[in-house]
N, C-alpha and C. Protein backbone atom coordinates (compact mmCIF):
# COMPACT_ATOMS: atom_id res chain seq x y z
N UNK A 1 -4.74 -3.85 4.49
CA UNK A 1 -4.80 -3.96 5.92
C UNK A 1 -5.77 -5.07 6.27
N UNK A 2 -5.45 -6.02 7.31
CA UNK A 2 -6.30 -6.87 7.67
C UNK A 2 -6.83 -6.74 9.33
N UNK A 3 -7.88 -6.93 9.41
CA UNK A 3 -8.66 -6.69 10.88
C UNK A 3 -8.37 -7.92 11.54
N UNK A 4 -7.83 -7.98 12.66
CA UNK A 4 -7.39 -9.58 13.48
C UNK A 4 -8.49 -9.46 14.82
N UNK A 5 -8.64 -11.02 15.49
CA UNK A 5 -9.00 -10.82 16.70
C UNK A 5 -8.12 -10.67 17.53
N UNK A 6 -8.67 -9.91 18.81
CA UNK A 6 -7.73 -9.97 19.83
C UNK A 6 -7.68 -11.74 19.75
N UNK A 7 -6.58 -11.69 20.74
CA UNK A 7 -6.58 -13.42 21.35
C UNK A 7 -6.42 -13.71 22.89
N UNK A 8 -6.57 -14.58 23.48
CA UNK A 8 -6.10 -14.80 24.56
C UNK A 8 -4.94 -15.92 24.72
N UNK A 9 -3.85 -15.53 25.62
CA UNK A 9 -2.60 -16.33 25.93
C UNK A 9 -2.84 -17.14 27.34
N UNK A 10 -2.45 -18.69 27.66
CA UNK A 10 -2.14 -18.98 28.91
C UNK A 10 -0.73 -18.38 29.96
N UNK A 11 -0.28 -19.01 30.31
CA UNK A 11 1.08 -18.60 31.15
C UNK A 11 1.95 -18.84 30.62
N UNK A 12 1.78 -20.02 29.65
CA UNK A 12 3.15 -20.66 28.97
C UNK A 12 3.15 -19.66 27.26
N UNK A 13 2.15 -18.94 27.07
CA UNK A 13 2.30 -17.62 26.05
C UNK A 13 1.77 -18.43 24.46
N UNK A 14 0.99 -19.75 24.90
CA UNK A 14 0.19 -20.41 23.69
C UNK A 14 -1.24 -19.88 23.85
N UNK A 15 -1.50 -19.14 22.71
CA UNK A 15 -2.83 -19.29 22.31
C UNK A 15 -3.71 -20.25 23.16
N UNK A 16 -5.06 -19.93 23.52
CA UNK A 16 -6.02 -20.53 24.11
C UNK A 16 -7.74 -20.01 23.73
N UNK A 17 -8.62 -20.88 23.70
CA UNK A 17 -9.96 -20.51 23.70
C UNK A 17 -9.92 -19.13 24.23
N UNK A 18 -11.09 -18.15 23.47
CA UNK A 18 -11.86 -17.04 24.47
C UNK A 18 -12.31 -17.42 25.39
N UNK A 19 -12.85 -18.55 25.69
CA UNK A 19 -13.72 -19.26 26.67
C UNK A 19 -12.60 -19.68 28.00
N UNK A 20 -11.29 -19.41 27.66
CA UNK A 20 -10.76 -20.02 28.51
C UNK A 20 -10.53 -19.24 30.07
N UNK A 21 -10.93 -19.35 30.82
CA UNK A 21 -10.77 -18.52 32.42
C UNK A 21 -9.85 -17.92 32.76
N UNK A 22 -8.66 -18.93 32.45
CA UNK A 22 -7.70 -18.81 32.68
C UNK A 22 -6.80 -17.85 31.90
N UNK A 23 -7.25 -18.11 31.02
CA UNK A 23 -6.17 -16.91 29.44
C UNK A 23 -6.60 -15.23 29.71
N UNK A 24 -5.38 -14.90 29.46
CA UNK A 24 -5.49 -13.39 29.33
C UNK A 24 -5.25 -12.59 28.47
N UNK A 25 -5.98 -11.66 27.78
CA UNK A 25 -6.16 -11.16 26.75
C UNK A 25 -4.39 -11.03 25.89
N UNK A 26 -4.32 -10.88 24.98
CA UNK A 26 -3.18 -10.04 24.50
C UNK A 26 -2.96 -8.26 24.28
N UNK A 27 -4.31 -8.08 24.41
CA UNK A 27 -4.12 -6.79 24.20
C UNK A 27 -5.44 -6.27 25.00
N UNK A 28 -4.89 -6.54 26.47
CA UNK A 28 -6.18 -6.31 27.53
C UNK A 28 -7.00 -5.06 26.86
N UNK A 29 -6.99 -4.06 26.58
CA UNK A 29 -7.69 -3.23 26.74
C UNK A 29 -8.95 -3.29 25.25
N UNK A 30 -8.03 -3.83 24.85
CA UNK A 30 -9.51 -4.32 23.56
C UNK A 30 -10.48 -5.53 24.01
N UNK A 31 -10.38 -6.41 24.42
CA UNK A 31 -11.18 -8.01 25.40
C UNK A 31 -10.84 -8.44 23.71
N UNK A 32 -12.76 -8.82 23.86
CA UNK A 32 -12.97 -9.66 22.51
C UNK A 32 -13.18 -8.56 21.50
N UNK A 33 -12.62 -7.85 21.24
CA UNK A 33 -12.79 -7.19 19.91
C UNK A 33 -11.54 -7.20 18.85
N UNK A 34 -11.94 -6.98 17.42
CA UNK A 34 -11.09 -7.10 16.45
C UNK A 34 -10.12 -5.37 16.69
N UNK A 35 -8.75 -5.94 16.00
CA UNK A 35 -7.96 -5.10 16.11
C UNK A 35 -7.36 -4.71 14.79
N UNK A 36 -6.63 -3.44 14.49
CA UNK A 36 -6.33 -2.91 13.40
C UNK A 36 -4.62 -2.50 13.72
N UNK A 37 -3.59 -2.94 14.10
CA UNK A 37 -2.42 -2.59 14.50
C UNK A 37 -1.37 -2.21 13.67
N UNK A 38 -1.16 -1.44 13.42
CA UNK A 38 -0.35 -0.18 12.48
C UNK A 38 0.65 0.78 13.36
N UNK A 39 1.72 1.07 12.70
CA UNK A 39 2.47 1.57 13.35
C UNK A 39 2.20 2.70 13.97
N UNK A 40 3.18 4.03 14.74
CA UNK A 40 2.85 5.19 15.58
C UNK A 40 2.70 6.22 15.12
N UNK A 41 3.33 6.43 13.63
CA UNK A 41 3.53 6.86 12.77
C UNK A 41 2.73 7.26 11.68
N UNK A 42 1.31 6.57 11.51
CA UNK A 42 0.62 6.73 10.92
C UNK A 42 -0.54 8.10 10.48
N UNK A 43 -0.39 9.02 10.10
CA UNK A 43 -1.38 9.67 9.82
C UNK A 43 -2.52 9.79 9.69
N UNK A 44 -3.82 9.45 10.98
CA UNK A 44 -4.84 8.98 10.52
C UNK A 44 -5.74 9.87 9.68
N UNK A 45 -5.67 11.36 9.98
CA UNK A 45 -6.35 12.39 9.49
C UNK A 45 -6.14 12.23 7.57
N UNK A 46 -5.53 11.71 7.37
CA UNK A 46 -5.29 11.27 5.86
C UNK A 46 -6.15 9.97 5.23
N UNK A 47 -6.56 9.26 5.96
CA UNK A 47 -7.21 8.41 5.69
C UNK A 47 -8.49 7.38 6.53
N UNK A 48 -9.20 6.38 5.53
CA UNK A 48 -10.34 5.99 5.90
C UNK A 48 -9.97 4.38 5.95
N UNK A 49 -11.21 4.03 6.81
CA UNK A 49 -11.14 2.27 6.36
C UNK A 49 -12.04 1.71 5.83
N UNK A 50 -11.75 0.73 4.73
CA UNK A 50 -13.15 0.15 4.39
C UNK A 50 -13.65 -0.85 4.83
N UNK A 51 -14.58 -1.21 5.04
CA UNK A 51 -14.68 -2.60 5.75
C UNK A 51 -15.73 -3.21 4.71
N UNK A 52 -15.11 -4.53 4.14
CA UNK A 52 -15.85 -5.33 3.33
C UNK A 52 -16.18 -6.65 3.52
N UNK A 53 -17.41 -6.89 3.16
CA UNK A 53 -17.42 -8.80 3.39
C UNK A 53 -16.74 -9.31 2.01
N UNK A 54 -15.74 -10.34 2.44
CA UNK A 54 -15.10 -10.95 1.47
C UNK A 54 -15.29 -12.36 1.71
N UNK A 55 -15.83 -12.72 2.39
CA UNK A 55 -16.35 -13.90 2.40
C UNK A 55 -17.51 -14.90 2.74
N UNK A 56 -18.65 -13.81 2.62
CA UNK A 56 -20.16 -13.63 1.86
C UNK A 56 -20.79 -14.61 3.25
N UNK A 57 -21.67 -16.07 2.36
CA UNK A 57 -22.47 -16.51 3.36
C UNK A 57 -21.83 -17.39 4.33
N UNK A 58 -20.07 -17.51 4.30
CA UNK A 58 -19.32 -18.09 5.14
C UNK A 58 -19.45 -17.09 6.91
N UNK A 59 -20.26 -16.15 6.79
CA UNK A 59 -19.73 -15.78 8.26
C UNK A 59 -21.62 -15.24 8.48
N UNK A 60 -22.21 -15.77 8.03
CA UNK A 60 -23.81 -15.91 8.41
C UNK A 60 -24.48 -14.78 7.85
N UNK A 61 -24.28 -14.59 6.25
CA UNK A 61 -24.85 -13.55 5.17
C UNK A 61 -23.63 -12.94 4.80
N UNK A 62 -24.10 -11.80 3.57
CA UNK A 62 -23.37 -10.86 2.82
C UNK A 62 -23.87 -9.46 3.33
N UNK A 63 -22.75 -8.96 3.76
CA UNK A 63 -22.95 -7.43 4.79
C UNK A 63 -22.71 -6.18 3.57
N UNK A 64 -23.17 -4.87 3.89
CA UNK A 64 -22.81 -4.01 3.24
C UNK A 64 -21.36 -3.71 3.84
N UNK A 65 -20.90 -3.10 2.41
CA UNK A 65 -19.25 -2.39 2.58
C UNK A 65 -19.41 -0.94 3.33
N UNK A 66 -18.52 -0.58 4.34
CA UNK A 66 -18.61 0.62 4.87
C UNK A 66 -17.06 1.60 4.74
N UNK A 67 -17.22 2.56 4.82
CA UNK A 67 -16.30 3.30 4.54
C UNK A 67 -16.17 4.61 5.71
N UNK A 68 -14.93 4.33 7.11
CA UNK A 68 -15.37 5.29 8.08
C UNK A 68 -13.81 5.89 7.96
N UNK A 69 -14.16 7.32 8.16
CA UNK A 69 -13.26 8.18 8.47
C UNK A 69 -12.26 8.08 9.81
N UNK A 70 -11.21 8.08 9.49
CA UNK A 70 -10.09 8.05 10.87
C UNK A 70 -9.81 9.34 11.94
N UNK A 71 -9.56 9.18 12.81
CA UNK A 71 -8.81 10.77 13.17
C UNK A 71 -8.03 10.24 14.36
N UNK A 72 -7.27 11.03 15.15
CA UNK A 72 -6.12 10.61 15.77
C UNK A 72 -6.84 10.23 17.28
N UNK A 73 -7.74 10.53 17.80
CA UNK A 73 -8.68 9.91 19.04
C UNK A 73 -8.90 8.45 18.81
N UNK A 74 -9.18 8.49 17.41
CA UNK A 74 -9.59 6.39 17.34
C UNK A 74 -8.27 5.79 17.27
N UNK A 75 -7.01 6.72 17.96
CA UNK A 75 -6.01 5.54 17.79
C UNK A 75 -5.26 5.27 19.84
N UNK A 76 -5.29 4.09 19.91
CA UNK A 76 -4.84 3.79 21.35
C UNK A 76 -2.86 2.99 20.82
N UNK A 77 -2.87 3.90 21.05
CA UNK A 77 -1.28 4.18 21.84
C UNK A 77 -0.39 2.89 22.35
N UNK A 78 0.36 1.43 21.70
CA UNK A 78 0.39 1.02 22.54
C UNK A 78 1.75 1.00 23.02
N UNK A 79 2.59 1.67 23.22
CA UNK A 79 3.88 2.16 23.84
C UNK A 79 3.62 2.83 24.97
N UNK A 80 4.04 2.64 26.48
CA UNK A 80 3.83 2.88 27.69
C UNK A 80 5.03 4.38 27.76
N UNK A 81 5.53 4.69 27.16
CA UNK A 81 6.25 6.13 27.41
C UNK A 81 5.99 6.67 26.08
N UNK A 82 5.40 6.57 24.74
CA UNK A 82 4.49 7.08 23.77
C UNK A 82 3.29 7.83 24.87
N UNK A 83 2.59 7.14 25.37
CA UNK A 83 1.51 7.31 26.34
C UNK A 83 2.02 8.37 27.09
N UNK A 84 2.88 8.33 28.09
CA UNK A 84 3.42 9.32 28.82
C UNK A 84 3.95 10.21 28.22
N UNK A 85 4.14 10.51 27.24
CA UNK A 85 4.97 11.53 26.49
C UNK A 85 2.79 12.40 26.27
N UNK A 86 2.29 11.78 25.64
CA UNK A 86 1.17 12.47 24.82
C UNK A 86 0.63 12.94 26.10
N UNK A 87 0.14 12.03 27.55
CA UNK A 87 -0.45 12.64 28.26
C UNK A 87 0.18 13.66 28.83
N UNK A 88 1.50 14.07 29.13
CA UNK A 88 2.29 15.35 29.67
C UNK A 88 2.20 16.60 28.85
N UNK A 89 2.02 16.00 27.12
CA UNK A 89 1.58 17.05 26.64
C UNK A 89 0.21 17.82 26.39
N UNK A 90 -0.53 16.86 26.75
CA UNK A 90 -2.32 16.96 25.55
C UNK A 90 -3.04 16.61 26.97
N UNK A 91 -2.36 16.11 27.93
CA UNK A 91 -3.64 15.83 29.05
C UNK A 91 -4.19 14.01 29.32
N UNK A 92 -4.94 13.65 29.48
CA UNK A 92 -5.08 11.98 29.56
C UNK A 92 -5.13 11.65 28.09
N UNK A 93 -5.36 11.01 27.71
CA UNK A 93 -5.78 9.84 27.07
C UNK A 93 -7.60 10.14 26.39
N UNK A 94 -8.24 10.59 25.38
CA UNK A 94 -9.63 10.29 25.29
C UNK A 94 -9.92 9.76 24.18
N UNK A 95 -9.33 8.19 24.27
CA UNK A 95 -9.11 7.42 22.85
C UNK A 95 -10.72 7.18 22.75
N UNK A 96 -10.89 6.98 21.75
CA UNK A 96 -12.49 6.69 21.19
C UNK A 96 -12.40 5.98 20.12
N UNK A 97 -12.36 3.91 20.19
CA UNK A 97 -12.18 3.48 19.35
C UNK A 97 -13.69 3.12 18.33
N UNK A 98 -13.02 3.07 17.19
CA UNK A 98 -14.42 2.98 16.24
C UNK A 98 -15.28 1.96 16.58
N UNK A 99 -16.34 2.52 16.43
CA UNK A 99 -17.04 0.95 16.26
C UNK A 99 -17.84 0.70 15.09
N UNK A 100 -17.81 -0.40 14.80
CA UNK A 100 -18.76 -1.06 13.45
C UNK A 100 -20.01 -2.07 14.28
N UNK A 101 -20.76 -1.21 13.06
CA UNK A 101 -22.28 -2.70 13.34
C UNK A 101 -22.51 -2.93 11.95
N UNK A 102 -22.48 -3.77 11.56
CA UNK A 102 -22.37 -4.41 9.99
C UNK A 102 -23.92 -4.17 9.91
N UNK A 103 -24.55 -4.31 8.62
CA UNK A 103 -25.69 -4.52 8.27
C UNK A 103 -25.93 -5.54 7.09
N UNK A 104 -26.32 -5.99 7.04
CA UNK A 104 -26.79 -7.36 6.08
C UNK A 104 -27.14 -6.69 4.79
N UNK A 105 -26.93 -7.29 3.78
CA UNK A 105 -27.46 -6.71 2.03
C UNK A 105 -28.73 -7.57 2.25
N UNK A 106 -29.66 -6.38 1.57
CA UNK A 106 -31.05 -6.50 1.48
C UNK A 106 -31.28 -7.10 0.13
């Protein structure tokens, strides 16, 4: 599995700077954060993610590897009648996406 950034699109649907005013997210509800996009299907209660530096003092040091547990709250939904189907059954929405704070190897 690979972690992507969100991106931002202009009007004409090309890629543009984060910086750009004008561009709008691709996946508004994340902004600038990295994304993990996997199908609907997925079982998260079965599994973990690891998160590793693989490419050391290229991204400003060598971070420790982390290893976080999944469950079905850290997953946001992105099908608009998926959504409506879960909230008619379960109530709103109380996605709670993970967050990482890397730490540097000592």
């Amino acid at each position: 599995m690979l972690f992507t950034p969100n991106y931002k699109l202009n009007k004409a649907g090309e890629k543009v700077s984060d910086n750009d005013p004008e561009g709008k997210w691709f996946f508004p509800f994340a902004k600038d954060n990295y994304l993990l996009s996997i199908v609907n299907t997925f079982v998260t209660d079965n599994f973990s993610v690891k998160i590793e530096d693989i490419d050391g003092e290229e991204n400003g040091g060598q971070f420790e590897t982390q290893v976080i547990q999944l469950y079905p709250f850290n997953m946001y939904i992105l099908c608009s009648s998926e959504n409506e189907r879960q909230a008619q059954q379960f109530g709103p929405r109380t996605n709670r996406p993970v967050e990482v704070i890397l730490e540097r190897k000592k």
